[in-house]
PDB file of N, CA and C in Angstrom:
ATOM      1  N   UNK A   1      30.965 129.914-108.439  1.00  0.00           N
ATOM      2  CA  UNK A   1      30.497 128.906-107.490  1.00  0.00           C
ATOM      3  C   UNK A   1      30.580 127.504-108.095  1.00  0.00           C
ATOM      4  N   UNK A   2      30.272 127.548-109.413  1.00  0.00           N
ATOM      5  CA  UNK A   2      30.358 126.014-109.943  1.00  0.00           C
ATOM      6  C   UNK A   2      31.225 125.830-110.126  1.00  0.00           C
ATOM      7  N   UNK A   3      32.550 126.476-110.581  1.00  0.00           N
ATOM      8  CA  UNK A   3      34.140 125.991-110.971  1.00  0.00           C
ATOM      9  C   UNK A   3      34.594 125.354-109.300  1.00  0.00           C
ATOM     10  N   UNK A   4      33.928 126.344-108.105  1.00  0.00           N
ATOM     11  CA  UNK A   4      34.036 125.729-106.924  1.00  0.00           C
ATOM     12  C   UNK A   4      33.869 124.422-106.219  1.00  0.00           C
ATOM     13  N   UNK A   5      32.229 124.005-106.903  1.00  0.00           N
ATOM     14  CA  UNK A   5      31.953 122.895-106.321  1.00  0.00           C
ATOM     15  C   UNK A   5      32.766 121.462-107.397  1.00  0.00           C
ATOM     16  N   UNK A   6      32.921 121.882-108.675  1.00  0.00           N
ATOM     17  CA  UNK A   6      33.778 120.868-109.564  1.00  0.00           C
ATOM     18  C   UNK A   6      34.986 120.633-108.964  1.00  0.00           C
ATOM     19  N   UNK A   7      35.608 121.548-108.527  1.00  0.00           N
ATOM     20  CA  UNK A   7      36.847 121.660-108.004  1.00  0.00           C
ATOM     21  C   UNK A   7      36.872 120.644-106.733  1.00  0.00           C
ATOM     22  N   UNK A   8      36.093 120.643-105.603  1.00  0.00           N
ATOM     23  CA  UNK A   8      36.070 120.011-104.436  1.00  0.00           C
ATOM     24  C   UNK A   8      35.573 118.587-105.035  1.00  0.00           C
ATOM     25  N   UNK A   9      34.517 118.145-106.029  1.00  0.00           N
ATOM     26  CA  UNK A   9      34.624 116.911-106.284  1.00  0.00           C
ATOM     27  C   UNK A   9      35.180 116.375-107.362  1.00  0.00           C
ATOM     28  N   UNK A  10      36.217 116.772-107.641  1.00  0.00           N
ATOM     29  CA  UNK A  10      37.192 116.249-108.686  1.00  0.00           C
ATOM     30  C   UNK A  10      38.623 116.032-107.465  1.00  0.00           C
ATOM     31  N   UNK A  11      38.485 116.332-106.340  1.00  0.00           N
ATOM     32  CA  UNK A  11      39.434 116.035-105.592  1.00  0.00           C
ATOM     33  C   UNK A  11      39.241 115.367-104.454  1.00  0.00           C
ATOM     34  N   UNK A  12      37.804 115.654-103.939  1.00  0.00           N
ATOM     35  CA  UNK A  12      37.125 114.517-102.849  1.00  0.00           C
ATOM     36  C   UNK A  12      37.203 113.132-103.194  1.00  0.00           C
ATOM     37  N   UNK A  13      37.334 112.222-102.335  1.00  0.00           N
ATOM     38  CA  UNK A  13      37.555 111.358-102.322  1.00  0.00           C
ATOM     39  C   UNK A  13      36.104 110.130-102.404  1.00  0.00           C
ATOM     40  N   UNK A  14      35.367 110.767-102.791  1.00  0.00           N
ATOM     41  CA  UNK A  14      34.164 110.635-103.310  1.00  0.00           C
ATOM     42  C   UNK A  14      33.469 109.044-102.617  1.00  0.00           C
ATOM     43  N   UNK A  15      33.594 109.487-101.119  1.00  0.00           N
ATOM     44  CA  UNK A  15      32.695 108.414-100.047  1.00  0.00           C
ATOM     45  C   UNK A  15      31.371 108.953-100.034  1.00  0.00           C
ATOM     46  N   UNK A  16      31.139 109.756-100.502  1.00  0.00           N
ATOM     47  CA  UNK A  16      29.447 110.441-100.371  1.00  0.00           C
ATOM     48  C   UNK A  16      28.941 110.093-101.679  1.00  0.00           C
ATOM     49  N   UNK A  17      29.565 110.187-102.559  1.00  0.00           N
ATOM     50  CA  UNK A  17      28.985 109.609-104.211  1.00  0.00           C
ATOM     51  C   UNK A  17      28.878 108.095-104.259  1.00  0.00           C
ATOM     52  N   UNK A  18      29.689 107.158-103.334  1.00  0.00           N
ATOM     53  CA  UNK A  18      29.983 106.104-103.032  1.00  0.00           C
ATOM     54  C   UNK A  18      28.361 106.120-102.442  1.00  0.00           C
ATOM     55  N   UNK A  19      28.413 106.547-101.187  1.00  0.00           N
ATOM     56  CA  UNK A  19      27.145 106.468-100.577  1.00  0.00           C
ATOM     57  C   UNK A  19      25.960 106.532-101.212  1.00  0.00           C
ATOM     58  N   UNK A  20      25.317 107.234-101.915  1.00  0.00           N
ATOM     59  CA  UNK A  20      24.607 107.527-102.252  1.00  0.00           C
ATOM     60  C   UNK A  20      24.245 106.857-103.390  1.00  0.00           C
ATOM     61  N   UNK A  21      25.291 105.989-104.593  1.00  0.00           N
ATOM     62  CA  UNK A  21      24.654 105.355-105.852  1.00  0.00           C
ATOM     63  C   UNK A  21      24.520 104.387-104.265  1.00  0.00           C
ATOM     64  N   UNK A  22      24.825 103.670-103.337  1.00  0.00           N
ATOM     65  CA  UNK A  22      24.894 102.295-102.756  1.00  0.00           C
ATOM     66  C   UNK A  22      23.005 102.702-101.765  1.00  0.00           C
ATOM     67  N   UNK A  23      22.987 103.690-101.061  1.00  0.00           N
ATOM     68  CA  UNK A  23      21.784 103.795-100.959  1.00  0.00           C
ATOM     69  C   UNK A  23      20.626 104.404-101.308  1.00  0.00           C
ATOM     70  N   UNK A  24      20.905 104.598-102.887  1.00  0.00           N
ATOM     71  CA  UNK A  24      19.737 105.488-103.859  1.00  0.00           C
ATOM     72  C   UNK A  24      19.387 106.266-102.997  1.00  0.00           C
ATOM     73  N   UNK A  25      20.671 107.565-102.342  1.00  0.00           N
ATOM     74  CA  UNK A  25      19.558 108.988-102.159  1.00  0.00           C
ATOM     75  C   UNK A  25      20.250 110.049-102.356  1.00  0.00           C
ATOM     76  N   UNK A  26      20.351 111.152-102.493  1.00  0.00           N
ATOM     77  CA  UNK A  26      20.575 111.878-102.802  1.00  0.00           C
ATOM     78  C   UNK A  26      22.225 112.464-102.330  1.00  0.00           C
ATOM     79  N   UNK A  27      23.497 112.667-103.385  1.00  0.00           N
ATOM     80  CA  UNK A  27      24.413 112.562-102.813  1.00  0.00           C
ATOM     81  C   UNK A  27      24.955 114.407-101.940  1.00  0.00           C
ATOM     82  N   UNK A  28      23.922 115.439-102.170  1.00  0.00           N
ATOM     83  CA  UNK A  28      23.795 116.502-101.697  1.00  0.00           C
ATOM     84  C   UNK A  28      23.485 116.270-100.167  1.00  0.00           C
ATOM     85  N   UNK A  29      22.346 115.707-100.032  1.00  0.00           N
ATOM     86  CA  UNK A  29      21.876 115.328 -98.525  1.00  0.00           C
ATOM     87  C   UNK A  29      22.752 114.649 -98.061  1.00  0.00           C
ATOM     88  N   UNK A  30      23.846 113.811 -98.288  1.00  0.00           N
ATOM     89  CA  UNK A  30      24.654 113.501 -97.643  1.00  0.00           C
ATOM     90  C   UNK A  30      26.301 114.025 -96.782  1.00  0.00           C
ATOM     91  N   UNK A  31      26.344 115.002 -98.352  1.00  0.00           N
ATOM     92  CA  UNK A  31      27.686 115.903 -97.789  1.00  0.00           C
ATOM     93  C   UNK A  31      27.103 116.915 -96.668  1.00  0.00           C
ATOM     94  N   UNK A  32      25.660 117.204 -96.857  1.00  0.00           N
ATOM     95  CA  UNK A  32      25.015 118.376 -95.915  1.00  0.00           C
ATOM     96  C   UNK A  32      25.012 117.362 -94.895  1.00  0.00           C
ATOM     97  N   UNK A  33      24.646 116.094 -94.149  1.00  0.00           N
ATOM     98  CA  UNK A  33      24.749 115.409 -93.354  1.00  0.00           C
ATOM     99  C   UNK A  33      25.797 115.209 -92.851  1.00  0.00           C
ATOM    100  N   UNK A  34      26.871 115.099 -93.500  1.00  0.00           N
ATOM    101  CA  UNK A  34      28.682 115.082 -92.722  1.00  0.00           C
ATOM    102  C   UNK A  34      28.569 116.301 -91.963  1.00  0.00           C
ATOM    103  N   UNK A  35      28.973 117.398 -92.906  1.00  0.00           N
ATOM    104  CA  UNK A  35      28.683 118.946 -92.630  1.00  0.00           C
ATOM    105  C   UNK A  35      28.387 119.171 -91.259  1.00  0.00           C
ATOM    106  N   UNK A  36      26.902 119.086 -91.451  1.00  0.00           N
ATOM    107  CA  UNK A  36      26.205 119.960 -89.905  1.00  0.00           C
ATOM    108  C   UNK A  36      26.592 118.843 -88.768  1.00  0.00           C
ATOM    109  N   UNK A  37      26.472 117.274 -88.971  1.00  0.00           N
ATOM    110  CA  UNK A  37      26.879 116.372 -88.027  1.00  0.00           C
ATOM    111  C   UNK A  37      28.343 116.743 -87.321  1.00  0.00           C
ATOM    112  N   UNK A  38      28.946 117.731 -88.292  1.00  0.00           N
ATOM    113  CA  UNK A  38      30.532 117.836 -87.967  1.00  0.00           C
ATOM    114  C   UNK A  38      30.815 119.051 -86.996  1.00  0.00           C
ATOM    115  N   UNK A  39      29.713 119.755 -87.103  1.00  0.00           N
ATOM    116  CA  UNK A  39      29.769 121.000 -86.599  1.00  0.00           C
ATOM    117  C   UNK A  39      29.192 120.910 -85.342  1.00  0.00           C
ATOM    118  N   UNK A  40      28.098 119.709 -85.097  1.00  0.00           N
ATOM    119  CA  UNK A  40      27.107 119.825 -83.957  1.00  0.00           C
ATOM    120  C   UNK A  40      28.440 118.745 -83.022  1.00  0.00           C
ATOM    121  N   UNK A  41      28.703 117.804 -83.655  1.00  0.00           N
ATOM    122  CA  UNK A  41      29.441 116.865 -82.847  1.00  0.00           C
ATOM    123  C   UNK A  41      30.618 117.182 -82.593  1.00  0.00           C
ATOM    124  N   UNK A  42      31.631 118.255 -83.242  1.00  0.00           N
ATOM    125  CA  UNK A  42      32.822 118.826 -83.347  1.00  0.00           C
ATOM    126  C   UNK A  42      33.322 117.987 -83.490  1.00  0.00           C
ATOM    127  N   UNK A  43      32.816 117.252 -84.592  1.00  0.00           N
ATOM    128  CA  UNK A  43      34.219 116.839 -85.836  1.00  0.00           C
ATOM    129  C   UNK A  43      34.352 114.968 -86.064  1.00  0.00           C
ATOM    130  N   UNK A  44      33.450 114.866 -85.047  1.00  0.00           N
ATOM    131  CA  UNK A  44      34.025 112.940 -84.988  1.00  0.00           C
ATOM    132  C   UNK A  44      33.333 112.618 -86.384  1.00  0.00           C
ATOM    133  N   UNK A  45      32.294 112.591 -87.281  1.00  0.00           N
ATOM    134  CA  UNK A  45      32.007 112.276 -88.213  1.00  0.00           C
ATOM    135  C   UNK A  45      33.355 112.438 -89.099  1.00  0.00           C
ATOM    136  N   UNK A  46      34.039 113.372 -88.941  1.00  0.00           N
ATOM    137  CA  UNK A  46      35.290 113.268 -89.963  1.00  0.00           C
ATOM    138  C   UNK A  46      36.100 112.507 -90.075  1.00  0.00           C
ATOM    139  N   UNK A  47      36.292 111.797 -88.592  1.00  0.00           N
ATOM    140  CA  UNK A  47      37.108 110.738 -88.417  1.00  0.00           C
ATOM    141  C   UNK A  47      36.663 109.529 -89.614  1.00  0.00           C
ATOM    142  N   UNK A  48      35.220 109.373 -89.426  1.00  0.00           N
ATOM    143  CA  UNK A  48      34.154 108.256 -90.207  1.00  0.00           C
ATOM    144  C   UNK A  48      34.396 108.490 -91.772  1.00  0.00           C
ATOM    145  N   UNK A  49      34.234 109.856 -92.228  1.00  0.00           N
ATOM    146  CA  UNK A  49      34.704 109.968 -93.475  1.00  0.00           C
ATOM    147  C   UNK A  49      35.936 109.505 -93.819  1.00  0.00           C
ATOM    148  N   UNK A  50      37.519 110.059 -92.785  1.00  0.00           N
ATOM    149  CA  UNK A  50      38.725 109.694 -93.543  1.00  0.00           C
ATOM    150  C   UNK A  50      38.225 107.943 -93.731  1.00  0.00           C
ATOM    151  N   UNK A  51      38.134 107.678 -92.100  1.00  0.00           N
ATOM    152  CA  UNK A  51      38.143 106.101 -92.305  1.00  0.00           C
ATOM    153  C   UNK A  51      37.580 104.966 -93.488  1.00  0.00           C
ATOM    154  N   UNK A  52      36.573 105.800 -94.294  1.00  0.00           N
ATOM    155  CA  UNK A  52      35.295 104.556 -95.400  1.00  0.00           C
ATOM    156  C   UNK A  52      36.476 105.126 -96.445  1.00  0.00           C
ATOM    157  N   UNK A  53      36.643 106.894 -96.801  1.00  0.00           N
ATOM    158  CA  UNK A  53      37.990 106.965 -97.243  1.00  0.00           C
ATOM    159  C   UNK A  53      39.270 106.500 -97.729  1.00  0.00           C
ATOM    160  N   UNK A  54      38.998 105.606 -96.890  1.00  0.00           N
ATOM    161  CA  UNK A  54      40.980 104.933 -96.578  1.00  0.00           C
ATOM    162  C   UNK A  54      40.566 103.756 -97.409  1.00  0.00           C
ATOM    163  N   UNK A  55      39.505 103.141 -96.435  1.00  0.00           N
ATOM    164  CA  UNK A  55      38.993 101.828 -97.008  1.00  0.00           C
ATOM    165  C   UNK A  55      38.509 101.257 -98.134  1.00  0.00           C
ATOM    166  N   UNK A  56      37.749 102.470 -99.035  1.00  0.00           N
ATOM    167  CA  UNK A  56      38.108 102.736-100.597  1.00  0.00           C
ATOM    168  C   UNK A  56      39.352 102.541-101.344  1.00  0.00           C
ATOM    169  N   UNK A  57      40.082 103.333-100.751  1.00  0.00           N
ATOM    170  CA  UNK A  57      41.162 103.413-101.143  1.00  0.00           C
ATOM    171  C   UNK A  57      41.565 102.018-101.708  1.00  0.00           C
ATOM    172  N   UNK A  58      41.967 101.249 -99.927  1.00  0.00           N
ATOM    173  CA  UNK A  58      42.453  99.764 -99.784  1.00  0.00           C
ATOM    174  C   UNK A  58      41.511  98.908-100.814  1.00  0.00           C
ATOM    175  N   UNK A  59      40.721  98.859-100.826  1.00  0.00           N
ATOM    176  CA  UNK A  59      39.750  97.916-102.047  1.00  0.00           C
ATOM    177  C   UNK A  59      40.223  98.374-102.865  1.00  0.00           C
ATOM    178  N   UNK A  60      40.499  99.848-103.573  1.00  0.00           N
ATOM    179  CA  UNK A  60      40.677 100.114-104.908  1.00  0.00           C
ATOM    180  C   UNK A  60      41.913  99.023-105.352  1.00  0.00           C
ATOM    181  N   UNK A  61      43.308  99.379-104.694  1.00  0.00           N
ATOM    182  CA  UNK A  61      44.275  99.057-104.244  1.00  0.00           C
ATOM    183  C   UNK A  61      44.388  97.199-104.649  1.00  0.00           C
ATOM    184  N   UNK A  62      43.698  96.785-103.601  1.00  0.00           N
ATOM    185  CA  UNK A  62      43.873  95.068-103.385  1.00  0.00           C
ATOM    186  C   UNK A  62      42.861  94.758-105.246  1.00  0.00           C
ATOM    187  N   UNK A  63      41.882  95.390-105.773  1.00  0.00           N
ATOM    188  CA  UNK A  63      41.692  94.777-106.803  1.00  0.00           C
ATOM    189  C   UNK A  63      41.999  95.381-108.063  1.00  0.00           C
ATOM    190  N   UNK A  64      43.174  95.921-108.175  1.00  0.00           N
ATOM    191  CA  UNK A  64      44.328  95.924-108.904  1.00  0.00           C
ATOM    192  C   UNK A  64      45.006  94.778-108.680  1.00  0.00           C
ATOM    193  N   UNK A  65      45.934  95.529-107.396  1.00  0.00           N
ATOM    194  CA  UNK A  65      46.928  93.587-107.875  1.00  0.00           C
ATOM    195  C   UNK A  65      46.251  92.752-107.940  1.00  0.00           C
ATOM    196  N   UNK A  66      44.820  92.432-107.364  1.00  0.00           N
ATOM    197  CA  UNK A  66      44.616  90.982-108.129  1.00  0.00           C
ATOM    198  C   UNK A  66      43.821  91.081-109.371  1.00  0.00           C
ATOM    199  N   UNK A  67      43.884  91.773-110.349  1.00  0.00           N
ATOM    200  CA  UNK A  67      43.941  91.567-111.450  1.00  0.00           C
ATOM    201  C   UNK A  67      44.857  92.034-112.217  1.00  0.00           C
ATOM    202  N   UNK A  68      46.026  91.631-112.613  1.00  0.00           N
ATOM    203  CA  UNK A  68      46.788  92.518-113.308  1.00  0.00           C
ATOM    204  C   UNK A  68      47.057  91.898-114.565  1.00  0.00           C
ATOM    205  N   UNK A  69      47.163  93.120-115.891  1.00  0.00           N
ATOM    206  CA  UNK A  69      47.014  93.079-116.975  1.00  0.00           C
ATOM    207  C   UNK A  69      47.952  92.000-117.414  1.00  0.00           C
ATOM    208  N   UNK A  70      48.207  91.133-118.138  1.00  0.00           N
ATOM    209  CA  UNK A  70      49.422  90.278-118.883  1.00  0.00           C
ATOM    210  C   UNK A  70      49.752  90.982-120.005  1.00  0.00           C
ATOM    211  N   UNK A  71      50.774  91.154-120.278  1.00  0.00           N
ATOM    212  CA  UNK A  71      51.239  91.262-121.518  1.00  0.00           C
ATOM    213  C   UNK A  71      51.753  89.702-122.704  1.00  0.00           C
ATOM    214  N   UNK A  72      51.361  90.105-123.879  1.00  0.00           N
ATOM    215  CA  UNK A  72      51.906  88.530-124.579  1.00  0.00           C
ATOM    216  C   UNK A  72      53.143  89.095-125.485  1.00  0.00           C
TER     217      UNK A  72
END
């Protein structure tokens, strides 16, 4: 079970760990909050995940190139 759950967050895209240092709570209660929200609503919360997702991404992205290393 634990090689399981390492496995899913070494490859998640880690908007719930995001979440959770940003609103000090617990980052368990939050994946269980996607989860059942996903199941009761059939699925639109997932949309919300790819989307903060993506948008990670794009920040990661834009502050790279604007800092990029010099070489001398």
């Amino acid at each position: 079970m634990e090689k399981l759950k390492i496995f899913f967050e070494d490859r998640a895209f880690g908007v719930c760990s995001k979440l959770g240092e940003k609103l000090n709570f617990p980052i368990d209660s939050i994946r269980l909050f996607f989860i059942y929200t996903s199941f009761i609503t059939m699925g639109s919360p997932i949309i919300v995940y790819v989307t903060m997702a993506m948008m990670m991404k794009i920040r990661k992205y834009f502050r790279k190139s604007n800092n990029p290393i010099l070489f001398d």
